[in-house]
C-alpha atoms as a PDB file:
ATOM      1  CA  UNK A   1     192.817  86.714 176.126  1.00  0.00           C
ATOM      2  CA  UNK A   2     194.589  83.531 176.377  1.00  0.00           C
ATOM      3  CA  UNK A   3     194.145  83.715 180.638  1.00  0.00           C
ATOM      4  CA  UNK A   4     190.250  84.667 179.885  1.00  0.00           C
ATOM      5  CA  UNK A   5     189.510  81.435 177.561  1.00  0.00           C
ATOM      6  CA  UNK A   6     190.204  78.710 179.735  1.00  0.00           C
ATOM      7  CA  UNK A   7     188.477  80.392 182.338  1.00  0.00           C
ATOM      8  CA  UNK A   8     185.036  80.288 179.805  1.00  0.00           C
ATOM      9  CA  UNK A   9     185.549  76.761 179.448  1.00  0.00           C
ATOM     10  CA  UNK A  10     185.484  75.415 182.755  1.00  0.00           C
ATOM     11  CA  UNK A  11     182.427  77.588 183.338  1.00  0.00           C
ATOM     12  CA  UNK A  12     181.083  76.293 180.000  1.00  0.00           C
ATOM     13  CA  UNK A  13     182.092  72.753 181.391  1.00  0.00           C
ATOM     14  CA  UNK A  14     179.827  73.786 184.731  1.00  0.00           C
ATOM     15  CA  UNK A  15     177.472  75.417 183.815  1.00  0.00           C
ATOM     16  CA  UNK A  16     175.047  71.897 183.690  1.00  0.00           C
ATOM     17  CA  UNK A  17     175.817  71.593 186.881  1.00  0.00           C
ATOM     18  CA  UNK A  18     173.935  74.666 188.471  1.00  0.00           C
ATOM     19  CA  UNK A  19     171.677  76.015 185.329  1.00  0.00           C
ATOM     20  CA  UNK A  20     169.376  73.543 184.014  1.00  0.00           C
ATOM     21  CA  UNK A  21     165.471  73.861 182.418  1.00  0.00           C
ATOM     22  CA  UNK A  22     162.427  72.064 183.119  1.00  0.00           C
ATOM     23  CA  UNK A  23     160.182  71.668 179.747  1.00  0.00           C
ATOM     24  CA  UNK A  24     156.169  72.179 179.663  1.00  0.00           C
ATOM     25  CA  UNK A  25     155.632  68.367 180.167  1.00  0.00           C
ATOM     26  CA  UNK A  26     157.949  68.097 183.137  1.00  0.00           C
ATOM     27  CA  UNK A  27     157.743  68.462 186.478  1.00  0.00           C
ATOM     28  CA  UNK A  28     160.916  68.000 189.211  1.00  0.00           C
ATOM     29  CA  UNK A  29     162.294  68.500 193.178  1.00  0.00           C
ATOM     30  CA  UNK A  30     165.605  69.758 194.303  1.00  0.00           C
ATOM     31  CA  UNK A  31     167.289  67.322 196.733  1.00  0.00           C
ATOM     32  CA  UNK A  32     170.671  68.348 199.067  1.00  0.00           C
ATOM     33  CA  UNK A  33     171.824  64.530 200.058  1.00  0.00           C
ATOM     34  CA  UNK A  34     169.008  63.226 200.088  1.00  0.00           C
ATOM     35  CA  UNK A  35     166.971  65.750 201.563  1.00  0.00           C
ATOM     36  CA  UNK A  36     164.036  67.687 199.895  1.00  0.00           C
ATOM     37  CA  UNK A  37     164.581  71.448 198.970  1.00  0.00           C
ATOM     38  CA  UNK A  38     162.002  72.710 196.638  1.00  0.00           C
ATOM     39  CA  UNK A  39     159.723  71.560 193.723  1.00  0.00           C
ATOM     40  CA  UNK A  40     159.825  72.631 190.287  1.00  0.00           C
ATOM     41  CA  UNK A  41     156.239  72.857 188.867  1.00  0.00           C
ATOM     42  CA  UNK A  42     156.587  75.852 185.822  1.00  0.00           C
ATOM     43  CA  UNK A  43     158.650  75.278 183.066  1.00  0.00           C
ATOM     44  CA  UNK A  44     161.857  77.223 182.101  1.00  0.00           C
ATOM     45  CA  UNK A  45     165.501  77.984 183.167  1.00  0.00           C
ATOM     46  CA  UNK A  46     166.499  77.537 186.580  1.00  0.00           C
ATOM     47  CA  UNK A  47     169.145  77.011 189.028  1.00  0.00           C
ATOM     48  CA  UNK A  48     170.811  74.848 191.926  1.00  0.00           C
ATOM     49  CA  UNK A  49     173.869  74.673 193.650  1.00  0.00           C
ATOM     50  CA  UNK A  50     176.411  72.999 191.837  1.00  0.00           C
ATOM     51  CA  UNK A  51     177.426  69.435 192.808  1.00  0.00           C
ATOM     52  CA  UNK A  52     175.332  69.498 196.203  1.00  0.00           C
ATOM     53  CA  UNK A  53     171.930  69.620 195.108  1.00  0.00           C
ATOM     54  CA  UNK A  54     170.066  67.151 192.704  1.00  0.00           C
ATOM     55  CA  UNK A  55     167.241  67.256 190.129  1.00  0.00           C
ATOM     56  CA  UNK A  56     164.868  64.574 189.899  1.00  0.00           C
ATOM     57  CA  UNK A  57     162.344  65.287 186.900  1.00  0.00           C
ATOM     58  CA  UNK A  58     158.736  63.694 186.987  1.00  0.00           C
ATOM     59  CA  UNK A  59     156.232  63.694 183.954  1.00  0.00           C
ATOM     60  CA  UNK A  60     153.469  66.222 184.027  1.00  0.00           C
ATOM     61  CA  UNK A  61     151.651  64.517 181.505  1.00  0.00           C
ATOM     62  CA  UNK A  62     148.261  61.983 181.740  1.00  0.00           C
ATOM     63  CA  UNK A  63     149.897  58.973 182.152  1.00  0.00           C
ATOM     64  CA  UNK A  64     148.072  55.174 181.726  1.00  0.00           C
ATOM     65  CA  UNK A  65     148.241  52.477 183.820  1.00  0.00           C
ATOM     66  CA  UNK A  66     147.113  48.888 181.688  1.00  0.00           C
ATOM     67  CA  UNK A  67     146.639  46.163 183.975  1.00  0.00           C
ATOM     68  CA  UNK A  68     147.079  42.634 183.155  1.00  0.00           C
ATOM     69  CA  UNK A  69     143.748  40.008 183.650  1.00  0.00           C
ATOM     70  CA  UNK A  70     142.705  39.395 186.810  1.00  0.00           C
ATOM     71  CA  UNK A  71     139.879  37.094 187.990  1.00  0.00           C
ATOM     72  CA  UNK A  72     137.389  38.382 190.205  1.00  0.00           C
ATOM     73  CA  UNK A  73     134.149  36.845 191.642  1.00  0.00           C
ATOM     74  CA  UNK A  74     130.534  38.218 191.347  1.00  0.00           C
ATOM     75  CA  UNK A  75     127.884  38.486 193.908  1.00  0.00           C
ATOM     76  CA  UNK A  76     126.067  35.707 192.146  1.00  0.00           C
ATOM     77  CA  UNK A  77     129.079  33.257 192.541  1.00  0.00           C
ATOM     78  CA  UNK A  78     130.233  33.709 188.699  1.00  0.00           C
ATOM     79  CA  UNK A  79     133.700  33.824 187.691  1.00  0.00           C
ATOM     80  CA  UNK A  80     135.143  37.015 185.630  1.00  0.00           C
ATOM     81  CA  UNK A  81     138.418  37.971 183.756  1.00  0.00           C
ATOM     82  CA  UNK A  82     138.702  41.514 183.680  1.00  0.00           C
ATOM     83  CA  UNK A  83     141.037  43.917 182.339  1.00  0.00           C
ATOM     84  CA  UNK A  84     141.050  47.661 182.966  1.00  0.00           C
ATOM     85  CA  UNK A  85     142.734  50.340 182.168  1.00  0.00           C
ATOM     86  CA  UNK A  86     143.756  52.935 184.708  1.00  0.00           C
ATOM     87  CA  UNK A  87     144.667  57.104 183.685  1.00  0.00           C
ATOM     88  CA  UNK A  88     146.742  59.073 186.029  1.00  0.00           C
ATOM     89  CA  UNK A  89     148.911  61.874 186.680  1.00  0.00           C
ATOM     90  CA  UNK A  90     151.339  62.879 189.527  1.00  0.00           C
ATOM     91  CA  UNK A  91     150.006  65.955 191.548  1.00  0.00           C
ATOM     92  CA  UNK A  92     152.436  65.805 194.574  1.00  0.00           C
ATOM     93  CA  UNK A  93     156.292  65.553 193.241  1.00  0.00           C
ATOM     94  CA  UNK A  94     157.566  65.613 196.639  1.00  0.00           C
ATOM     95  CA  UNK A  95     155.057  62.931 198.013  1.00  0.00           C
ATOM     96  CA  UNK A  96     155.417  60.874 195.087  1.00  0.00           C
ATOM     97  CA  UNK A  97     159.270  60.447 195.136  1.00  0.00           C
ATOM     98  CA  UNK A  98     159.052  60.147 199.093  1.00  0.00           C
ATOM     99  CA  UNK A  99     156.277  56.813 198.319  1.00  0.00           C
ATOM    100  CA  UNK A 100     157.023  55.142 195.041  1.00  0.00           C
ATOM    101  CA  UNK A 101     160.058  57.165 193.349  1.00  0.00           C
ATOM    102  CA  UNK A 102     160.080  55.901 190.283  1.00  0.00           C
ATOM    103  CA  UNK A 103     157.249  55.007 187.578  1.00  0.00           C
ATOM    104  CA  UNK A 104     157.637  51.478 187.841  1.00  0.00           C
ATOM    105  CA  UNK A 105     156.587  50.912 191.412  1.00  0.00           C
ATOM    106  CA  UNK A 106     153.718  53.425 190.924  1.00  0.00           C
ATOM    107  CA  UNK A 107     151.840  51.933 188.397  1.00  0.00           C
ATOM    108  CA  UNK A 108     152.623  48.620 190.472  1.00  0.00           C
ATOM    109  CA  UNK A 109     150.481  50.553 193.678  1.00  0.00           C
ATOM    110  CA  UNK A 110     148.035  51.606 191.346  1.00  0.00           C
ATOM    111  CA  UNK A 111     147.222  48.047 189.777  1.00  0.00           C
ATOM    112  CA  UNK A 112     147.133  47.010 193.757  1.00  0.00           C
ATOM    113  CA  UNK A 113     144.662  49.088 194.807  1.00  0.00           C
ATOM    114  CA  UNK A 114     142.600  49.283 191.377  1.00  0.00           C
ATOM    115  CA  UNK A 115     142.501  45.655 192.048  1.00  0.00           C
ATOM    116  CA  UNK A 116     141.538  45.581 195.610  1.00  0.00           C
ATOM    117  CA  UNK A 117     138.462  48.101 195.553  1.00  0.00           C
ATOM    118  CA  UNK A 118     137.252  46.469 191.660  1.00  0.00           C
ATOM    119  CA  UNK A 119     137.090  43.272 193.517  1.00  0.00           C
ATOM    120  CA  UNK A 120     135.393  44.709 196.326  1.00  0.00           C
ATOM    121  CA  UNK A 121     132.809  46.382 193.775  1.00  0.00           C
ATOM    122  CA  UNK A 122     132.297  43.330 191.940  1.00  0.00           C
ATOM    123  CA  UNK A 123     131.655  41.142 194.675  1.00  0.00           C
ATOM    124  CA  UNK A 124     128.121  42.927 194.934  1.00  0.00           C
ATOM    125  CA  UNK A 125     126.765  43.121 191.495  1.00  0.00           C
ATOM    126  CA  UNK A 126     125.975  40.033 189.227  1.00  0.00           C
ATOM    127  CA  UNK A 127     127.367  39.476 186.441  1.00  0.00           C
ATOM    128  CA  UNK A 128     124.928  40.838 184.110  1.00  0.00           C
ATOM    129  CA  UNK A 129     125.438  44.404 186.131  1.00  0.00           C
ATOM    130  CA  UNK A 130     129.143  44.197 185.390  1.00  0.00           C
ATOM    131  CA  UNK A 131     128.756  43.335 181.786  1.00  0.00           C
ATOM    132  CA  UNK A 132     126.284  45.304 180.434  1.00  0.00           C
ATOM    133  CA  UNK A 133     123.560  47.228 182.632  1.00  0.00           C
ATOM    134  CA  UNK A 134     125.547  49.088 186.046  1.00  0.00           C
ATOM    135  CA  UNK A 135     129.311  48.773 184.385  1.00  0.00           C
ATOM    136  CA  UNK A 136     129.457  52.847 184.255  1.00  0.00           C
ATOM    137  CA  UNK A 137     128.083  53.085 188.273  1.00  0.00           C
ATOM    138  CA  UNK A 138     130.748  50.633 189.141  1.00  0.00           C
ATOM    139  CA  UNK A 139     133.334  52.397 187.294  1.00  0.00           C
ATOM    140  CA  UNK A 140     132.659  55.556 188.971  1.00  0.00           C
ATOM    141  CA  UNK A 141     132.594  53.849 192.832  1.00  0.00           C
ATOM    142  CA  UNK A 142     135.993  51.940 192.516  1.00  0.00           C
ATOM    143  CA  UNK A 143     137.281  55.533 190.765  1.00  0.00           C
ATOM    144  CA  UNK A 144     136.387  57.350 193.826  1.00  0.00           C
ATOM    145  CA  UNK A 145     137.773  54.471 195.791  1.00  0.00           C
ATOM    146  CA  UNK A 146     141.008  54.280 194.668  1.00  0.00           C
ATOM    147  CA  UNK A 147     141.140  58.075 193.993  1.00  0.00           C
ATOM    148  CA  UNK A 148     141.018  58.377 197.983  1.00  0.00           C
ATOM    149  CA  UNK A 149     144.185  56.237 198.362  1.00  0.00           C
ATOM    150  CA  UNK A 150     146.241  56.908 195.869  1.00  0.00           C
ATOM    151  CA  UNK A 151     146.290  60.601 196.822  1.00  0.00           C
ATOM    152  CA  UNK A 152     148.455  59.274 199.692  1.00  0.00           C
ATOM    153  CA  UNK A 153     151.561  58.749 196.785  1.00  0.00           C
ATOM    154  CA  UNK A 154     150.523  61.987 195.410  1.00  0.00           C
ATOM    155  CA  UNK A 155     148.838  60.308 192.506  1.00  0.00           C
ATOM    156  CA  UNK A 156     145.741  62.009 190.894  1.00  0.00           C
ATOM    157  CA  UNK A 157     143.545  59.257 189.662  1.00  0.00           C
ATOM    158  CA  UNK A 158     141.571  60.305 186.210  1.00  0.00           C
ATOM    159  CA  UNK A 159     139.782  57.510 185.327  1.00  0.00           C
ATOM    160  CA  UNK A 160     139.051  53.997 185.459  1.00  0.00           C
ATOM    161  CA  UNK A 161     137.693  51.636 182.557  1.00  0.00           C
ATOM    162  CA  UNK A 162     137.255  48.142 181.958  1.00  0.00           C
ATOM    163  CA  UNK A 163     138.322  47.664 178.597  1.00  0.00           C
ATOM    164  CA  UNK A 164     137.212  43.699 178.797  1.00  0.00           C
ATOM    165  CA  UNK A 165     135.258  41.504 180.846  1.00  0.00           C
ATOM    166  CA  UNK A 166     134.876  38.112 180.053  1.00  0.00           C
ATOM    167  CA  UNK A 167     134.227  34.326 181.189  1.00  0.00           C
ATOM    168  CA  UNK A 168     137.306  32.132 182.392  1.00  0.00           C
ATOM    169  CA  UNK A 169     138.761  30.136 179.146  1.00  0.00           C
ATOM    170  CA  UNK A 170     137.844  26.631 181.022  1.00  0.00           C
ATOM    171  CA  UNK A 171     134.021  27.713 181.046  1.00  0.00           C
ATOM    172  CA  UNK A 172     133.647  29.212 178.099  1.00  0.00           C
ATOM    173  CA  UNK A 173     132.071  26.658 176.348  1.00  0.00           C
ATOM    174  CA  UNK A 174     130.074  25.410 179.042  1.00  0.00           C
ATOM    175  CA  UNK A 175     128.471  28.731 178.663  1.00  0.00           C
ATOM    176  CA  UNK A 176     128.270  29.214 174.962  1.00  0.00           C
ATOM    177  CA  UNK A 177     126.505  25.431 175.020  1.00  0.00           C
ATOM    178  CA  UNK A 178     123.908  26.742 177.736  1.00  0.00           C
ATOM    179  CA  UNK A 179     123.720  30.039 175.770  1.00  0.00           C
ATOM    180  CA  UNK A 180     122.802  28.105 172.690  1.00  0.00           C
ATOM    181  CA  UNK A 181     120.571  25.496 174.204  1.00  0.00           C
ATOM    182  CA  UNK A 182     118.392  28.590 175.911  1.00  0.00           C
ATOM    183  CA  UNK A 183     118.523  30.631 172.271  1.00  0.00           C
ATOM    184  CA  UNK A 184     116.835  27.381 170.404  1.00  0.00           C
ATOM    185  CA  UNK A 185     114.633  27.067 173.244  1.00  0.00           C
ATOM    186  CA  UNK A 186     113.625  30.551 172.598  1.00  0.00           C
ATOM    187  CA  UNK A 187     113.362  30.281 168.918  1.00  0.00           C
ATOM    188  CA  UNK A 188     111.204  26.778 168.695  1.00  0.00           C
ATOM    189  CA  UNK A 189     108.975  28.690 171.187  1.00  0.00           C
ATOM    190  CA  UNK A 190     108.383  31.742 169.007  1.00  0.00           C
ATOM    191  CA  UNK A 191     107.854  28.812 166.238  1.00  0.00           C
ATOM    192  CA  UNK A 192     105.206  26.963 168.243  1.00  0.00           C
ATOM    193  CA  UNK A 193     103.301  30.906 168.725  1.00  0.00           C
ATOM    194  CA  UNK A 194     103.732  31.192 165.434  1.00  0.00           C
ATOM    195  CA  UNK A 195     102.480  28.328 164.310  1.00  0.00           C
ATOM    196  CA  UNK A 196      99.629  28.990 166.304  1.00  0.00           C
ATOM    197  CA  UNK A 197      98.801  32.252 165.287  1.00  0.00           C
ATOM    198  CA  UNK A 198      99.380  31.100 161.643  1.00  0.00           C
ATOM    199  CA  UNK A 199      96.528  27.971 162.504  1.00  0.00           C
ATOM    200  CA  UNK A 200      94.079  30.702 163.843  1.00  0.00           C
ATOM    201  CA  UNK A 201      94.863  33.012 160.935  1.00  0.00           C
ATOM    202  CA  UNK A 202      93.805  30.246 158.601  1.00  0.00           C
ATOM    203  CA  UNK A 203      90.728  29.191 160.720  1.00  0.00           C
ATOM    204  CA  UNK A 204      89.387  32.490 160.786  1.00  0.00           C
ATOM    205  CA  UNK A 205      90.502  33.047 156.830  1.00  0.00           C
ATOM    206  CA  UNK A 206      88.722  29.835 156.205  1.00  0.00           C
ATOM    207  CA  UNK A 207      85.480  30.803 158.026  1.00  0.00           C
ATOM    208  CA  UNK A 208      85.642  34.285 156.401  1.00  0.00           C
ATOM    209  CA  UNK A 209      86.061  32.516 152.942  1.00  0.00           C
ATOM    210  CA  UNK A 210      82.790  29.854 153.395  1.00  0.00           C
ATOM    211  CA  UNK A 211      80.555  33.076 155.240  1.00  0.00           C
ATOM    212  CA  UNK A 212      81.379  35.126 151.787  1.00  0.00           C
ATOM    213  CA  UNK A 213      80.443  31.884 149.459  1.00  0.00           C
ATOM    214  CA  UNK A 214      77.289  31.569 151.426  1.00  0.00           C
ATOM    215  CA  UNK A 215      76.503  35.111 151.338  1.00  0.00           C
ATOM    216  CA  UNK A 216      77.063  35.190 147.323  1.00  0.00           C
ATOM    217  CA  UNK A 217      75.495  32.050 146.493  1.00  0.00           C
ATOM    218  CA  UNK A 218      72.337  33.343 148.161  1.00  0.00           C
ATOM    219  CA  UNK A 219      72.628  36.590 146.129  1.00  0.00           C
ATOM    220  CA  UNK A 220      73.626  34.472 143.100  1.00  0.00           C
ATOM    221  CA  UNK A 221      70.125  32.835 143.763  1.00  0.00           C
ATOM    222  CA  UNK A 222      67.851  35.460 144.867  1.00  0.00           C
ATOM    223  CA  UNK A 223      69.263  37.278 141.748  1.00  0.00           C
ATOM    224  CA  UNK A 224      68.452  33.939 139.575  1.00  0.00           C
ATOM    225  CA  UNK A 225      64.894  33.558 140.699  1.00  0.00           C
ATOM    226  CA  UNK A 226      64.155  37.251 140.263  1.00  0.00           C
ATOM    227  CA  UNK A 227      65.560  37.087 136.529  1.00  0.00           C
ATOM    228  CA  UNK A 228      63.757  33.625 135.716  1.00  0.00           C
ATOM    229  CA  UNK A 229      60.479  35.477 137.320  1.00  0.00           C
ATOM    230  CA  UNK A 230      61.391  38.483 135.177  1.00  0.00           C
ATOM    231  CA  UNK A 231      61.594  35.985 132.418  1.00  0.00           C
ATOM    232  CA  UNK A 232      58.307  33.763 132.969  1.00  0.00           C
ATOM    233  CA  UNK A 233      56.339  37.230 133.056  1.00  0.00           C
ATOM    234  CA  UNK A 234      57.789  38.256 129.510  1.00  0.00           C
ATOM    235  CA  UNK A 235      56.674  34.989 128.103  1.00  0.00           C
ATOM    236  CA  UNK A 236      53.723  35.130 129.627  1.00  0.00           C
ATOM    237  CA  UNK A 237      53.233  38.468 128.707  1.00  0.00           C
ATOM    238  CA  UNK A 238      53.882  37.550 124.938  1.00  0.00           C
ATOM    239  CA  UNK A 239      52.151  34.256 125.095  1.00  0.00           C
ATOM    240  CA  UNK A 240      49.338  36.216 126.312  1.00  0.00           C
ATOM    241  CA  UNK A 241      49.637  38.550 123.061  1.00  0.00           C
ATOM    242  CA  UNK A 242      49.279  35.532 120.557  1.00  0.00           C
ATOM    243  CA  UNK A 243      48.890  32.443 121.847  1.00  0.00           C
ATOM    244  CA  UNK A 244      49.139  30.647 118.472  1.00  0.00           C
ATOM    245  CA  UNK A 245      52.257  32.356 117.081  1.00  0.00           C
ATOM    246  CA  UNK A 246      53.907  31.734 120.551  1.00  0.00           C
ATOM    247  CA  UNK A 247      53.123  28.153 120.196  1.00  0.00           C
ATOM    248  CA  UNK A 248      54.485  27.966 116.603  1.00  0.00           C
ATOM    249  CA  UNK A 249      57.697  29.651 117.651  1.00  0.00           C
ATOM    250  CA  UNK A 250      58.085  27.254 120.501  1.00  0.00           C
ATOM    251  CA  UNK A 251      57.535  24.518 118.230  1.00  0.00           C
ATOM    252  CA  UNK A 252      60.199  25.673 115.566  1.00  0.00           C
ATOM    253  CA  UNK A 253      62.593  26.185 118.420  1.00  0.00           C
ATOM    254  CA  UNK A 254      62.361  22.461 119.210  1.00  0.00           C
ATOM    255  CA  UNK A 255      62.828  20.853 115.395  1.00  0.00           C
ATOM    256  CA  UNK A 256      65.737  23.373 115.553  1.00  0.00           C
ATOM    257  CA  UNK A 257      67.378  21.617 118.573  1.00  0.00           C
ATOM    258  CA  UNK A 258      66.651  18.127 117.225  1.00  0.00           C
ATOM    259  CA  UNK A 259      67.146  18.465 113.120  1.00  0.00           C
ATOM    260  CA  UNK A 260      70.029  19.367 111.407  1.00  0.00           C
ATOM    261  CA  UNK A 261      71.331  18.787 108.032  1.00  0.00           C
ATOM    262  CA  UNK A 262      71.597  15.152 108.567  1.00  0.00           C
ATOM    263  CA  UNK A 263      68.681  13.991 110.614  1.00  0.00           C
ATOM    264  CA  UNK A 264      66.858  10.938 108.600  1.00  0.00           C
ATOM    265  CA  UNK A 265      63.599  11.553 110.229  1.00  0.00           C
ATOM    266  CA  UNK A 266      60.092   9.515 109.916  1.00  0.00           C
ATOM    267  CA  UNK A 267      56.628  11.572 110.799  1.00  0.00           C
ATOM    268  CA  UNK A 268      53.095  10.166 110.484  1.00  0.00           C
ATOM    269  CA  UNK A 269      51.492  11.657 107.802  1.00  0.00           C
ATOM    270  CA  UNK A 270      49.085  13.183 110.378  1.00  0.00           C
ATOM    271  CA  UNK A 271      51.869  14.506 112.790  1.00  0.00           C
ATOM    272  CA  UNK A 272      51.545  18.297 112.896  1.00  0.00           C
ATOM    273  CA  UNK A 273      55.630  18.378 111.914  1.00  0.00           C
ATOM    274  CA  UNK A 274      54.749  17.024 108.647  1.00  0.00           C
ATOM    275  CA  UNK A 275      51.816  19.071 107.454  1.00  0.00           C
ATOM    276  CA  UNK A 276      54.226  21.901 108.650  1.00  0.00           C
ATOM    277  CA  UNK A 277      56.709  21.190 105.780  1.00  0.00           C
ATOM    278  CA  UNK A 278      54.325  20.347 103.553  1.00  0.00           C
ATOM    279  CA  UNK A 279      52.684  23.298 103.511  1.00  0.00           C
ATOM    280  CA  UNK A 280      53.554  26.226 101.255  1.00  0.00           C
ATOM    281  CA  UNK A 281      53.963  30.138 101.417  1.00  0.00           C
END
């Protein structure tokens, strides 16, 4: 027993050396000095020759690429800061470690040529395309651009985005100013049409207003001189009846409107107001 243990340490002490596993989010290649033996693209245990032959693990994963600002210029001569974001994942192992090795100089190919065919792209749109009407069409070409040449590292290219795109800080303001001046340009315009829609509202309000007091002062007339004709006809009508009672009313009608309790009043003794009173019932 005591020959047996030290001979299950030192293969306890080895056994990393030939047995090793490979998880669900890795990927890896065998090298023997230097030279490529297999590649590793299931997850589990597995096993190399001790010593001689190396592992060299790769993530499986979707990986990101975020790019720092870059300027680019448009087809209509206008300068743009834009910064996109690039998804990836490594497809070829072998061809990967054999053309970047490592992750730093791979997301330093893929800004390179991400920048190369955006600025290509850009170059014929204007700058309203890139920020707001073709941005997804433009996406798609530099995707399938750089796609094409990154498959030479073994790099699958997911997707590009542009996750801003905006004016160069030292024009900014000359923009916002121009922006502005065109917005209150707009805005005094839609104040002179309305204005003038207001003015023709009111004109035809106006006219509207003096055709209906026309129209129902006429009525108000017509309806006048019918009623006053209605009117004359009754009086004549009763007149006609008796004449003398019709006069006597009339005449009682007028002292009415012209005595009242303190009218001082002097009649001839012949005036037909005096023999009036003077009379008795």
């Amino acid at each position: 027993m005591k020959r047996i243990l030290p001979i299950i340490i030192i293969l306890l002490l080895l056994t990393p050396s030939f047995i090793f596993t490979v998880d669900e989010r890795q990927q890896a290649i065998i090298t023997e000095l230097g030279e490529f033996k297999r590649a590793i693209l299931e997850p589990g245990l597995h096993f190399k020759k001790p010593f001689v032959e190396k592992i060299t693990r790769f993530e499986k994963r979707m990986l990101s690429t975020d790019a720092p600002p870059g300027q680019y210029l448009t087809l209509d001569k206008k300068r743009l800061v834009v910064d996109f974001l690039a998804r990836w994942r490594i497809k070829d192992p072998l061809v990967f470690f054999k053309s970047v090795r490592n992750m730093f100089a791979a997301n330093t190919r893929i800004e390179d040529i991400v920048y190369s065919e955006l600025r290509e792209e850009l170059a014929t749109h204007n700058i309203n395309e890139v920020i707001a009407e073709n941005r997804e069409l433009i996406m798609d070409k530099v995707k399938a651009g750089s796609s094409a040449k990154l498959k030479e590292y073994g790099i699958e290219l997911i997707d590009v985005r542009i996750k801003r795109a905006d004016l160069p800080t030292e024009v900014q303001q000359s923009v916002f100013e121009r922006m502005i001046a065109e917005r209150q340009r707009i805005s005094k315009r839609y104040r002179s049409e309305g204005e003038e829609e207001s003015a023709k509202i009111r004109a035809r309000t106006n006219k509207e207003k003096d055709i209906i007091i026309a129209t129902s002062y006429a009525k108000s007339e017509k309806i006048k001189g019918e009623g006053d004709k209605i009117a004359t006809q009754i009086y004549s009508d009763s007149y006609s009846k008796d004449p003398d009672f019709y006069e006597f009313w009339r005449k009682l009608e007028a002292y009415e409107k012209i005595i009242d309790e303190n009218s001082v009043i002097f009649l001839p003794i012949d005036s037909y107001l005096f023999n009036l009173l003077k009379k008795k019932y």
